[in-house]
Protein backbone atom coordinates (compact mmCIF):
# COMPACT_ATOMS: atom_id res chain seq x y z
CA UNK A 1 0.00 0.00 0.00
CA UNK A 2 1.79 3.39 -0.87
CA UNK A 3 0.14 6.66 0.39
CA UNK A 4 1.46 10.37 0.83
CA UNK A 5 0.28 13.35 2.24
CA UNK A 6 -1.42 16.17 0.46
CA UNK A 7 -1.56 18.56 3.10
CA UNK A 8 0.70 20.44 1.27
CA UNK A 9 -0.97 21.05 -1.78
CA UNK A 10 -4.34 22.21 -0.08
CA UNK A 11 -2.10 24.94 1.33
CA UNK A 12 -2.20 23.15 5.09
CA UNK A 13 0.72 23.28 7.01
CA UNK A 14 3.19 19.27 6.68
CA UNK A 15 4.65 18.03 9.66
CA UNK A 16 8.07 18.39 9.59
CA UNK A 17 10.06 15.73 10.12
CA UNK A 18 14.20 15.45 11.05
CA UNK A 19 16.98 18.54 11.75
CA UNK A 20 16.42 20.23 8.58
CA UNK A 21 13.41 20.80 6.23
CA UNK A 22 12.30 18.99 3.46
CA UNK A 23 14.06 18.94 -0.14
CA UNK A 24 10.82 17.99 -1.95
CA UNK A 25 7.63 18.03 -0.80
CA UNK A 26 6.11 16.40 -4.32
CA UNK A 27 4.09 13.74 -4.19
CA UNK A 28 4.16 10.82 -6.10
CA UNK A 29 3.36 10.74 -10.11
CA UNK A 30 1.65 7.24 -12.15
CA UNK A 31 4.57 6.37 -13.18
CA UNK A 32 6.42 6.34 -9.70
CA UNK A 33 3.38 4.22 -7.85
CA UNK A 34 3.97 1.62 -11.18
CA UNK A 35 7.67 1.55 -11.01
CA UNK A 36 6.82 0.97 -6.96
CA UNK A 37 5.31 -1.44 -7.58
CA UNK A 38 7.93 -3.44 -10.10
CA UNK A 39 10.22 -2.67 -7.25
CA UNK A 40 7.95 -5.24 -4.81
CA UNK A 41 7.80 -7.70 -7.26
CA UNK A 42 11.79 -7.64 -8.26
CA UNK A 43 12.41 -8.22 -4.49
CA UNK A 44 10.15 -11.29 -3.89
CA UNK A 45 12.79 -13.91 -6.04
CA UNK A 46 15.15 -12.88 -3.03
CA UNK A 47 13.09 -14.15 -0.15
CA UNK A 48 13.37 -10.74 1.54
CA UNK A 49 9.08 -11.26 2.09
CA UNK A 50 7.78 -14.17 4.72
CA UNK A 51 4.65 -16.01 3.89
CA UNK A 52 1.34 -15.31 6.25
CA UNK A 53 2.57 -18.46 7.64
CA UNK A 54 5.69 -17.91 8.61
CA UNK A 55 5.03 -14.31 10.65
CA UNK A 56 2.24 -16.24 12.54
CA UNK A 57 4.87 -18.60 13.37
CA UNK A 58 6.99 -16.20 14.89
CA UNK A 59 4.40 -14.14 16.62
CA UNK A 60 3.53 -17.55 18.59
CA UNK A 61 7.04 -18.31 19.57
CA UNK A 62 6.96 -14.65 20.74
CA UNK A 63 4.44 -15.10 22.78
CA UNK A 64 5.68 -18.27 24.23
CA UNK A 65 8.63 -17.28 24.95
CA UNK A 66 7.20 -13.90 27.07
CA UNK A 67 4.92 -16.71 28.71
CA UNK A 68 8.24 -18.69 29.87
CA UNK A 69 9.50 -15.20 30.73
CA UNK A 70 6.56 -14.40 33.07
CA UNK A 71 6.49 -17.60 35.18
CA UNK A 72 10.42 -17.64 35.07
CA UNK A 73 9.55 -13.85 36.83
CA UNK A 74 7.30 -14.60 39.32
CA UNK A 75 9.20 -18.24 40.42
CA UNK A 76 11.93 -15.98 40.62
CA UNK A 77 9.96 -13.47 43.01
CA UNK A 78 8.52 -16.15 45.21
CA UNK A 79 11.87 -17.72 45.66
CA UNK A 80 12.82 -14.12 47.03
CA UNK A 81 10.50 -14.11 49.89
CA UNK A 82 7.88 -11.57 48.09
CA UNK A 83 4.15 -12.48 48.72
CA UNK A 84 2.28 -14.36 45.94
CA UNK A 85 -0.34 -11.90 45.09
CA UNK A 86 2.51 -9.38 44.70
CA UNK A 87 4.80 -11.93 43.06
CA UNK A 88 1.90 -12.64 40.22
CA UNK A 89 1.25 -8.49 39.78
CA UNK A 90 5.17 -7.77 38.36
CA UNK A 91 4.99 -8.37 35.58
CA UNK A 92 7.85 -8.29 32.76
CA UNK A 93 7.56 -8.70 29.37
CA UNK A 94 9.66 -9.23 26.04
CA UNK A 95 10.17 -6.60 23.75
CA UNK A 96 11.92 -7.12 20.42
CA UNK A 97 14.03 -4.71 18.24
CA UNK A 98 15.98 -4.18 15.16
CA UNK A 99 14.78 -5.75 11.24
CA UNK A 100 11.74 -7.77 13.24
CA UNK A 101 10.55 -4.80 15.06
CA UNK A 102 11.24 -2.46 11.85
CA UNK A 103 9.26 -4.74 9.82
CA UNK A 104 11.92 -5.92 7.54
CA UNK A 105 12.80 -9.21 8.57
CA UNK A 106 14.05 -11.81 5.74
CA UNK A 107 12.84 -15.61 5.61
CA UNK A 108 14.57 -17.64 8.42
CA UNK A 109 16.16 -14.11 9.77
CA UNK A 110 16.90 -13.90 13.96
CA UNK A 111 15.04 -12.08 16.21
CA UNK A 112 16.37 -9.49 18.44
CA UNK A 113 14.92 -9.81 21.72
CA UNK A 114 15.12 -7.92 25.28
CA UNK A 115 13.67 -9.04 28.45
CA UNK A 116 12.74 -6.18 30.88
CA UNK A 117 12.06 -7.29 33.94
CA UNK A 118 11.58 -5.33 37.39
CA UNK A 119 14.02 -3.86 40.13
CA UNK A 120 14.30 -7.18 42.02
CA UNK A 121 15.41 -9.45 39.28
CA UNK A 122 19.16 -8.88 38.42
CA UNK A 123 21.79 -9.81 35.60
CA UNK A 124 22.51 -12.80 37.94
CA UNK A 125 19.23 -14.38 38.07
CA UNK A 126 19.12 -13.85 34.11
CA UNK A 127 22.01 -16.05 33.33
CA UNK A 128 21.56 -18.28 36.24
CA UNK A 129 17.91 -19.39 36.41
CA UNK A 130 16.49 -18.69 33.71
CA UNK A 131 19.35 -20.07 31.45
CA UNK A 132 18.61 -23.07 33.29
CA UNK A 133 15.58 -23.06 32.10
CA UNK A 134 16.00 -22.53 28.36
CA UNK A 135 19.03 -25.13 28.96
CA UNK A 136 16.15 -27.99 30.12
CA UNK A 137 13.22 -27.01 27.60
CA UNK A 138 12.87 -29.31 24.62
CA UNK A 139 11.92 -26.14 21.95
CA UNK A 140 15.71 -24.61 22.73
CA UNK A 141 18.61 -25.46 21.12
CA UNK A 142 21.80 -24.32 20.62
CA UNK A 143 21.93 -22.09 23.53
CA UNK A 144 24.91 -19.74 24.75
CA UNK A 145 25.31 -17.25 27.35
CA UNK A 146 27.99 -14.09 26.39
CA UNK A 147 27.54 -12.66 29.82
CA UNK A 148 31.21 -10.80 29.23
CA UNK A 149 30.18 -9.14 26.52
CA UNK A 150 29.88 -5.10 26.06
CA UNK A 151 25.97 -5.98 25.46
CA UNK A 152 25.52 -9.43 27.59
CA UNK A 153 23.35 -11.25 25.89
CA UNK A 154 21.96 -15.14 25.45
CA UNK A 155 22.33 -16.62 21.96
CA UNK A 156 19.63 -19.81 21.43
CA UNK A 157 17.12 -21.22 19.09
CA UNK A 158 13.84 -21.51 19.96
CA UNK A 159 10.96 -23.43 18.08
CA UNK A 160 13.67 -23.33 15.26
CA UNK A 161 13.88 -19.49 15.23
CA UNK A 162 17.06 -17.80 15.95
CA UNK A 163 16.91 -15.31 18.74
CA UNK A 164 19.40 -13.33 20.37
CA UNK A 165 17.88 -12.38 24.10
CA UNK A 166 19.25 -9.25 25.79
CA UNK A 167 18.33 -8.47 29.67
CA UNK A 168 17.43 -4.96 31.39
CA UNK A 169 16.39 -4.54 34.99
CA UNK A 170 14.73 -1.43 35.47
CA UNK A 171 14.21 0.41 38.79
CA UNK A 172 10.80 -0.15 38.72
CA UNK A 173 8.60 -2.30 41.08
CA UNK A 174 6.33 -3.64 38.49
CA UNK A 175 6.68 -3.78 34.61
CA UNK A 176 3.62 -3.37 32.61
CA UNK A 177 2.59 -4.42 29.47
CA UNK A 178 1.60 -1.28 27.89
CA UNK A 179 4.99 0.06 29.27
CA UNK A 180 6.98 2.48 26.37
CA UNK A 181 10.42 2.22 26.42
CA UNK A 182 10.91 5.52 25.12
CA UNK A 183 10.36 7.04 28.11
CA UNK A 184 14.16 8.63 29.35
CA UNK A 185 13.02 8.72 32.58
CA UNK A 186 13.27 4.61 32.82
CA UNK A 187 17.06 5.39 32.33
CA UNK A 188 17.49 6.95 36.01
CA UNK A 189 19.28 4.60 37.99
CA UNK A 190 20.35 1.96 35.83
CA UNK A 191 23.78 0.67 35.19
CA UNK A 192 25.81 1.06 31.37
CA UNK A 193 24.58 -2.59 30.42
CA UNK A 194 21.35 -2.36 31.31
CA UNK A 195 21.28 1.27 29.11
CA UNK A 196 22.85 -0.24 26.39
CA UNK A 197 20.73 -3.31 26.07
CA UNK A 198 17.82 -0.66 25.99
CA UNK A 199 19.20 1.18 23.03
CA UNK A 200 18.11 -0.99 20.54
CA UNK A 201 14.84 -1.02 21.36
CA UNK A 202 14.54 2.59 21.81
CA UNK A 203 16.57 2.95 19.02
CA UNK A 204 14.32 1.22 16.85
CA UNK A 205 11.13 2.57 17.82
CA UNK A 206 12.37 6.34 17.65
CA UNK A 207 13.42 5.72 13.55
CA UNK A 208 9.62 4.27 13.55
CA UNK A 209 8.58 7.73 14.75
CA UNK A 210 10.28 9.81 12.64
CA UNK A 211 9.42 8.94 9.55
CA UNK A 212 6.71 10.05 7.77
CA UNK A 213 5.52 7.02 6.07
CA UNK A 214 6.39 3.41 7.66
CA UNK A 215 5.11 1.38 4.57
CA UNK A 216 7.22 3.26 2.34
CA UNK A 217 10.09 3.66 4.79
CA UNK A 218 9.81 0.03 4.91
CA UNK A 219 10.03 -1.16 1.29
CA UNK A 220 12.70 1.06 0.57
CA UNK A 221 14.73 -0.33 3.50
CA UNK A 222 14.32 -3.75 2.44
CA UNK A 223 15.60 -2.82 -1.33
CA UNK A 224 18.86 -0.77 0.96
CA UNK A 225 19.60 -4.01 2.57
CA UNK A 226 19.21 -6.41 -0.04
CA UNK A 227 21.50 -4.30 -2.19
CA UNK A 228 24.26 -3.66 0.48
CA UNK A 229 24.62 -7.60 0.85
CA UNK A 230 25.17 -8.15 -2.22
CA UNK A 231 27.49 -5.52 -2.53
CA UNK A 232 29.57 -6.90 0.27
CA UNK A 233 29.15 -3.38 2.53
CA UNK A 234 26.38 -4.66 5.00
CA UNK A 235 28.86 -5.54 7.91
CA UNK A 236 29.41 -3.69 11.05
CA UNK A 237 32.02 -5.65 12.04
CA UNK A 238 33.78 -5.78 8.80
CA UNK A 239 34.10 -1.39 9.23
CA UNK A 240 31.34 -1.03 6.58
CA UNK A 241 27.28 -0.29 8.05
CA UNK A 242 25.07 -2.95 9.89
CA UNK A 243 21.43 -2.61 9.52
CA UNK A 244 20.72 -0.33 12.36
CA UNK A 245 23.23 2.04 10.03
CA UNK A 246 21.42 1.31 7.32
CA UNK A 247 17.87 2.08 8.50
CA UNK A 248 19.15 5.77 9.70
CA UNK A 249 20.48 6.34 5.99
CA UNK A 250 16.93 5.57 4.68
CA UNK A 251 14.96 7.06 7.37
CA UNK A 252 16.93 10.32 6.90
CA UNK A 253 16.25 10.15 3.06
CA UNK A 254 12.57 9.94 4.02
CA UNK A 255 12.65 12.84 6.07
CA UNK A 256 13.87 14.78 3.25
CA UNK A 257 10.93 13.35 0.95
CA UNK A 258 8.37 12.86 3.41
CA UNK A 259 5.58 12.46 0.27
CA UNK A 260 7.36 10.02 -2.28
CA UNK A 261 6.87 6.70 -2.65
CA UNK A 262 10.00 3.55 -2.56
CA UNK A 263 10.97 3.96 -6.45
CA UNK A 264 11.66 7.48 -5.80
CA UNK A 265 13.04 7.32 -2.40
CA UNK A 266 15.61 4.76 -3.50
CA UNK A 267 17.18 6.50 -5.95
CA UNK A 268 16.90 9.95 -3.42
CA UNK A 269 19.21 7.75 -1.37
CA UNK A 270 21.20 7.12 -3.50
CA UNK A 271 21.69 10.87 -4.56
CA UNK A 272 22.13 12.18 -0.99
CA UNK A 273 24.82 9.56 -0.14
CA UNK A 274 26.65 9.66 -3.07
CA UNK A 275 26.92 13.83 -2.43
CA UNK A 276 27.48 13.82 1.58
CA UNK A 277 29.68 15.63 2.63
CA UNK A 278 31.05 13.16 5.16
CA UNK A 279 32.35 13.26 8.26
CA UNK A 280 29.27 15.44 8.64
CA UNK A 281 26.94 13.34 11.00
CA UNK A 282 23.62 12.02 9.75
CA UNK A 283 21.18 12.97 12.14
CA UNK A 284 17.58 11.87 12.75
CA UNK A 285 16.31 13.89 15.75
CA UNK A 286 18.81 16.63 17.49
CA UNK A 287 21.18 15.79 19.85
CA UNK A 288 20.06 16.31 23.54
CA UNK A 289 23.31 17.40 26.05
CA UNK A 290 23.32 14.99 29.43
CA UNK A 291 22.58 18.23 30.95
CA UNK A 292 19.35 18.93 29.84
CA UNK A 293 18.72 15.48 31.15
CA UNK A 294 18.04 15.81 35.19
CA UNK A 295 19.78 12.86 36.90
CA UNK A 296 20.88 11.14 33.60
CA UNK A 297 24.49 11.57 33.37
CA UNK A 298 25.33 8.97 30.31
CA UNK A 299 28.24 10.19 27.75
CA UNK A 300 26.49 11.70 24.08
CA UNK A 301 28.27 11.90 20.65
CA UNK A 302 29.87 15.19 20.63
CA UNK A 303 32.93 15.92 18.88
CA UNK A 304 32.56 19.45 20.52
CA UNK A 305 33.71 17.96 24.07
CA UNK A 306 34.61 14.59 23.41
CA UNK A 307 37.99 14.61 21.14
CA UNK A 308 37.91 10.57 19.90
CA UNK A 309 34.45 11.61 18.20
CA UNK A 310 36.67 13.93 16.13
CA UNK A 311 37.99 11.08 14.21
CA UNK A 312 34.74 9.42 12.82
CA UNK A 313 34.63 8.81 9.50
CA UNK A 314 31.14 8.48 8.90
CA UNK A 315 29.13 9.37 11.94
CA UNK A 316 24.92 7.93 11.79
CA UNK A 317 23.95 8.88 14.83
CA UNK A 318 21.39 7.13 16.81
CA UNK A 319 18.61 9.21 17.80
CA UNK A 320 17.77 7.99 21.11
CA UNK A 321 19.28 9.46 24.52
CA UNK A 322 22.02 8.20 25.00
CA UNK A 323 23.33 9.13 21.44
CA UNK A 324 25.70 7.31 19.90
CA UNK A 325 27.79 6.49 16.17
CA UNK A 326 26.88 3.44 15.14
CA UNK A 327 29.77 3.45 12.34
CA UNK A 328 32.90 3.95 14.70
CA UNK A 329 33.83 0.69 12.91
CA UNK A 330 34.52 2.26 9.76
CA UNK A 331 37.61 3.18 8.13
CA UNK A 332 38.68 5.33 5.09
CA UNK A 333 39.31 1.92 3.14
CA UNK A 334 35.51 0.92 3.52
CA UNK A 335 34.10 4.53 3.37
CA UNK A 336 35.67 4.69 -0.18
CA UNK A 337 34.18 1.65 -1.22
CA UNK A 338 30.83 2.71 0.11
CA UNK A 339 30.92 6.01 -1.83
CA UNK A 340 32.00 4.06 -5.10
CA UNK A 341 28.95 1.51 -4.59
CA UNK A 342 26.47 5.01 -4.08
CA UNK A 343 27.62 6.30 -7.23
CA UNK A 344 26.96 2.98 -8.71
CA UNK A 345 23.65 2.78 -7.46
CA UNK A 346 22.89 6.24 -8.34
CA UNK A 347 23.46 5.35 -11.82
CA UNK A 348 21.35 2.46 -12.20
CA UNK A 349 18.32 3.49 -10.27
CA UNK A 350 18.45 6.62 -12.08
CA UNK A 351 18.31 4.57 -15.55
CA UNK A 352 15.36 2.36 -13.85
CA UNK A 353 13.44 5.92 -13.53
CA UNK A 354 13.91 7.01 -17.06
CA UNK A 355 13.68 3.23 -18.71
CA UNK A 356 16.87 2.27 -18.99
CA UNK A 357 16.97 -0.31 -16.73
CA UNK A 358 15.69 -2.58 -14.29
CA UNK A 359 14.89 -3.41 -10.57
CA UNK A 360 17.22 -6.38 -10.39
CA UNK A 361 20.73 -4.86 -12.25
CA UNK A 362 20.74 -3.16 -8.68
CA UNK A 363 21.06 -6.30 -7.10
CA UNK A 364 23.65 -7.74 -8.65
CA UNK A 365 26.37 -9.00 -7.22
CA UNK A 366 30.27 -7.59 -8.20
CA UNK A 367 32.45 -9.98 -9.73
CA UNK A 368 35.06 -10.22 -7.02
CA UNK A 369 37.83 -11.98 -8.47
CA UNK A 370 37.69 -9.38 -11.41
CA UNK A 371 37.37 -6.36 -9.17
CA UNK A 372 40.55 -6.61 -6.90
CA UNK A 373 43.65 -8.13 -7.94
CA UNK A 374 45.06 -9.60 -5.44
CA UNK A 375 43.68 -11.64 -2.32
CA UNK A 376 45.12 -11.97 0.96
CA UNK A 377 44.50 -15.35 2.77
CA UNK A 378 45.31 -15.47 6.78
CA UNK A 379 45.00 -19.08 8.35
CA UNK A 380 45.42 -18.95 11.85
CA UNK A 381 45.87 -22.25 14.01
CA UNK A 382 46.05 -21.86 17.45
CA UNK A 383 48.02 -24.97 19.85
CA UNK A 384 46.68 -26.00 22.67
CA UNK A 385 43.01 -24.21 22.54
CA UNK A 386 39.95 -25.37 24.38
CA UNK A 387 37.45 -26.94 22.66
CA UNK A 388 34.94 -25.63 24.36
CA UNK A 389 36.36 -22.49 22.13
CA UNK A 390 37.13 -23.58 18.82
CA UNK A 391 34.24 -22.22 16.92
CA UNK A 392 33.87 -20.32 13.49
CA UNK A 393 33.77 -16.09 13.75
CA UNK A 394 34.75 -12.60 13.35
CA UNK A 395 37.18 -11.57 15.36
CA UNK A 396 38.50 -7.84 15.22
CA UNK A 397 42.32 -8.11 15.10
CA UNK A 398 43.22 -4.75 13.48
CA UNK A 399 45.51 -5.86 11.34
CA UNK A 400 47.62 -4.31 9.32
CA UNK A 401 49.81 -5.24 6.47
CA UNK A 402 52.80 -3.35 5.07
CA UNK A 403 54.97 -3.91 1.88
CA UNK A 404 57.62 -1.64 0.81
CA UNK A 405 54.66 -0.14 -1.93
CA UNK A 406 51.51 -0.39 -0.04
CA UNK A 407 50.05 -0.12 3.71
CA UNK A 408 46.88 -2.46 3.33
CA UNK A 409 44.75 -1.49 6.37
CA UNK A 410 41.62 -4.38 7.63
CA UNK A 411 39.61 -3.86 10.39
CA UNK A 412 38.78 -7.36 10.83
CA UNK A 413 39.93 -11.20 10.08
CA UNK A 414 37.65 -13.97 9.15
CA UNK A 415 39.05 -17.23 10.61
CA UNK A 416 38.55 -20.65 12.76
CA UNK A 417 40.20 -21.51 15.71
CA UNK A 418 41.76 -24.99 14.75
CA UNK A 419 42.45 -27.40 17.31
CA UNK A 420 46.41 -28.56 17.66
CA UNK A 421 47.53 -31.54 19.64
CA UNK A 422 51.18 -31.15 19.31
CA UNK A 423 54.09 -32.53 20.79
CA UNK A 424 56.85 -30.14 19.86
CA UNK A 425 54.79 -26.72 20.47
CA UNK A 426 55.53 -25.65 16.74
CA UNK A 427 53.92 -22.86 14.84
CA UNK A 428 52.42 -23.24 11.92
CA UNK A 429 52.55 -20.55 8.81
CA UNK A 430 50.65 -20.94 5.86
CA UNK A 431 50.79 -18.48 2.84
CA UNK A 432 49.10 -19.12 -0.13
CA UNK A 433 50.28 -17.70 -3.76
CA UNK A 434 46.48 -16.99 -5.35
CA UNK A 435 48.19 -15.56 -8.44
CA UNK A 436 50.26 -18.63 -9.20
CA UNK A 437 48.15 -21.30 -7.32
CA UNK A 438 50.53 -22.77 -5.26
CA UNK A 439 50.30 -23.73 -1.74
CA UNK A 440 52.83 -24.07 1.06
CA UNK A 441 53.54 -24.85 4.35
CA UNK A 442 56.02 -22.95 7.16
CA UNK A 443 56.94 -24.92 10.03
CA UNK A 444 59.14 -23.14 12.51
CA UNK A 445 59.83 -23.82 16.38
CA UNK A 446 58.80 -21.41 18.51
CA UNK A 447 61.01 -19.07 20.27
């Protein structure tokens, strides 16, 4: 369904919408709802649409999963000593956040979940009794706690859907249902990981809110993210932007055409990115100073006060309090090849607008072999590891590379930890000649 406001051309005043006002208040023409239109069709081949089926699947292992969450809650408060007409009035409750709670989640994507429970359950009881619990239920599967992590989270399948289950204790005696997380004043008295596992749900639901039209915000998002993986540029971790990134960009593009419609909003995206004038932030909402916020003392993107913000490359700010860059990851290396792939994509929607062209030549993939011409390979094996920690990642090593012609800068390594049972603690070098297709093996002791 594709709608836009007309306010405008009665002569009534338009809600604004972001920092700055509108470029274009025009609303869509014919031939902009039609090529709309081919743009939901082209996307459908690339299983970026679930089946009627499929949601209702996932909004009833939702809502079994806040059930578990509920009893696990009130067990919990009982085992505390609290009364059992108090224990059953708590409450807590499961919200979710990013593509799910955007509405543009992919067949067999994750779901990004946070449990918000009240002041008298704590991180402890999270990963202690209730990870018992998912640990002894027959729907879970592949369950793991990362209770070290910056965000501590719980990674498991459940009812064969992929989650990823945050925790937040707020200082609050009960927890609603109808309870908005946008509401700062939730933040008072909380700890750093309980604020940031809150971000991405208040995160989320402040892009919903400032956009002026969700279903077109929507489509167009799902055409941004389809084309940045097959790019190669939809990677946080690999120092290009991860979808949260990703949303901002379109959501800002929206603000800027609050009354057009996905075919002309994707190629508007691709015009404003390909002509920012970067590091200038991206910016959604203002940014609100800790001090205007009474008792909430959390650290803002500044680069006014704080000097490492001076060195983003590409700031997308996130536009709830706390504020933050959700790109610190990238580097010049991957900002230049995100510029390259805008003025790529600026070309080819631009020919789909005029005829030239169609839907899917913007989702082709680049011939990577052809593109660069050499390739790096890095095997790692590590002696003497833990099982329990061999596993299959992305680990950020910073690495850099240096030959007496070039300084090759990566942000990140893709590798496995292999398991070594040696007797003479050797280490063990590979390098591999791509160019000449030979492969060879360094041993050398270790020193």
């Amino acid at each position: 369904m594709f709608s836009f406001d007309l306010s405008s051309a009665s002569g009534q005043t338009q809600k604004s919408y972001g920092i700055t006002s509108p470029i274009s208040l025009a609303g869509p023409k014919p031939g902009d709802i039609t090529l709309t239109k081919a743009l939901e069709e082209s996307l459908k081949p690339y299983g970026v649409f679930e089946s009627e089926e499929e949601l209702q699947h996932r909004i009833v292992v939702l809502g079994k999963l806040n059930t578990l969450v509920k009893q696990w809650i009130i067990d919990t408060s009982l085992a505390k000593n609290m009364p059992e007409s108090v224990a059953n009035s708590v409450g807590g409750k499961i919200f979710t956040f990013g593509s799910y709670r955007l509405g543009v989640h992919t067949k067999g994507a994750d779901i990004d979940t946070l449990l918000v429970a009240p002041r008298h359950i704590d991180r402890s009881d999270f990963f202690g009794t209730f990870y018992e619990i998912l640990k002894n239920n027959e729907d879970v599967k592949e369950l793991r706690a990362v209770e070290n992590a910056f965000v501590p989270v719980i990674k498991l399948v459940f009812c064969n859907i992929e989650m990823d289950l945050l925790f937040a204790r707020l200082a609050l005696p009960e927890v609603p249902d109808d309870l908005s997380l946008l509401d700062e004043s939730l933040l008072k008295n909380l700890d750093p990981k309980c604020v940031r596992s809150l971000n991405g749900c208040r995160v989320t639901d402040e892009i919903l809110h400032l956009v002026p039209n969700i279903e077109n915000f929507r489509l167009t998002l799902r055409a941004v993210k389809l084309w940045a993986k097959n790019r190669g540029i939809y990677s946080n971790v690999l120092g290009f932007l991860g979808g949260v990134s990703w949303a901002m960009l379109v959501a800002r593009t929206c603000q800027l055409y609050p009354n057009a419609v996905a075919a002309t909003l994707l190629q508007k995206f691709f015009l404003v990115f390909s002509k920012w004038d970067w590091p200038n932030p991206v910016l959604l909402k203002n940014i609100t100073q800790p001090a205007e916020k009474l008792g909430l003392n959390f650290p803002v993107w500044d680069p006014r006060y704080n000097p490492a913000d001076r060195y983003h490359l590409m700031p997308i700010i996130t536009p709830a309090f706390p504020q933050q860059n959700s790109t610190f990851n990238v580097s010049m290396s991957t900002r230049s090849i995100m510029n390259e792939e805008f003025e790529i994509g600026l070309t080819i929607t631009s020919d789909v607008l005029i005829g030239k062209s169609t839907w899917d030549a913007l989702f082709q993939p680049p011939n990577f072999f052809s593109k660069y011409k050499y390739l790096i390979s890095c095997c790692f094996l590590c002696l003497f590891v833990k099982l329990s920690i061999c596993r299959t990642g992305l680990y950020n090593l910073n690495v850099h590379l240096r030959t007496d012609a070039i300084k090759v800068e990566c942000s990140s390594v893709l590798f496995d930890y292999l398991p070594v049972l040696a007797d003479n603690a050797l280490w063990q070098f590979f390098s591999t000649d791509i160019k000449r297709k030979n492969f060879s093996c360094d041993s050398v002791s270790r020193q």
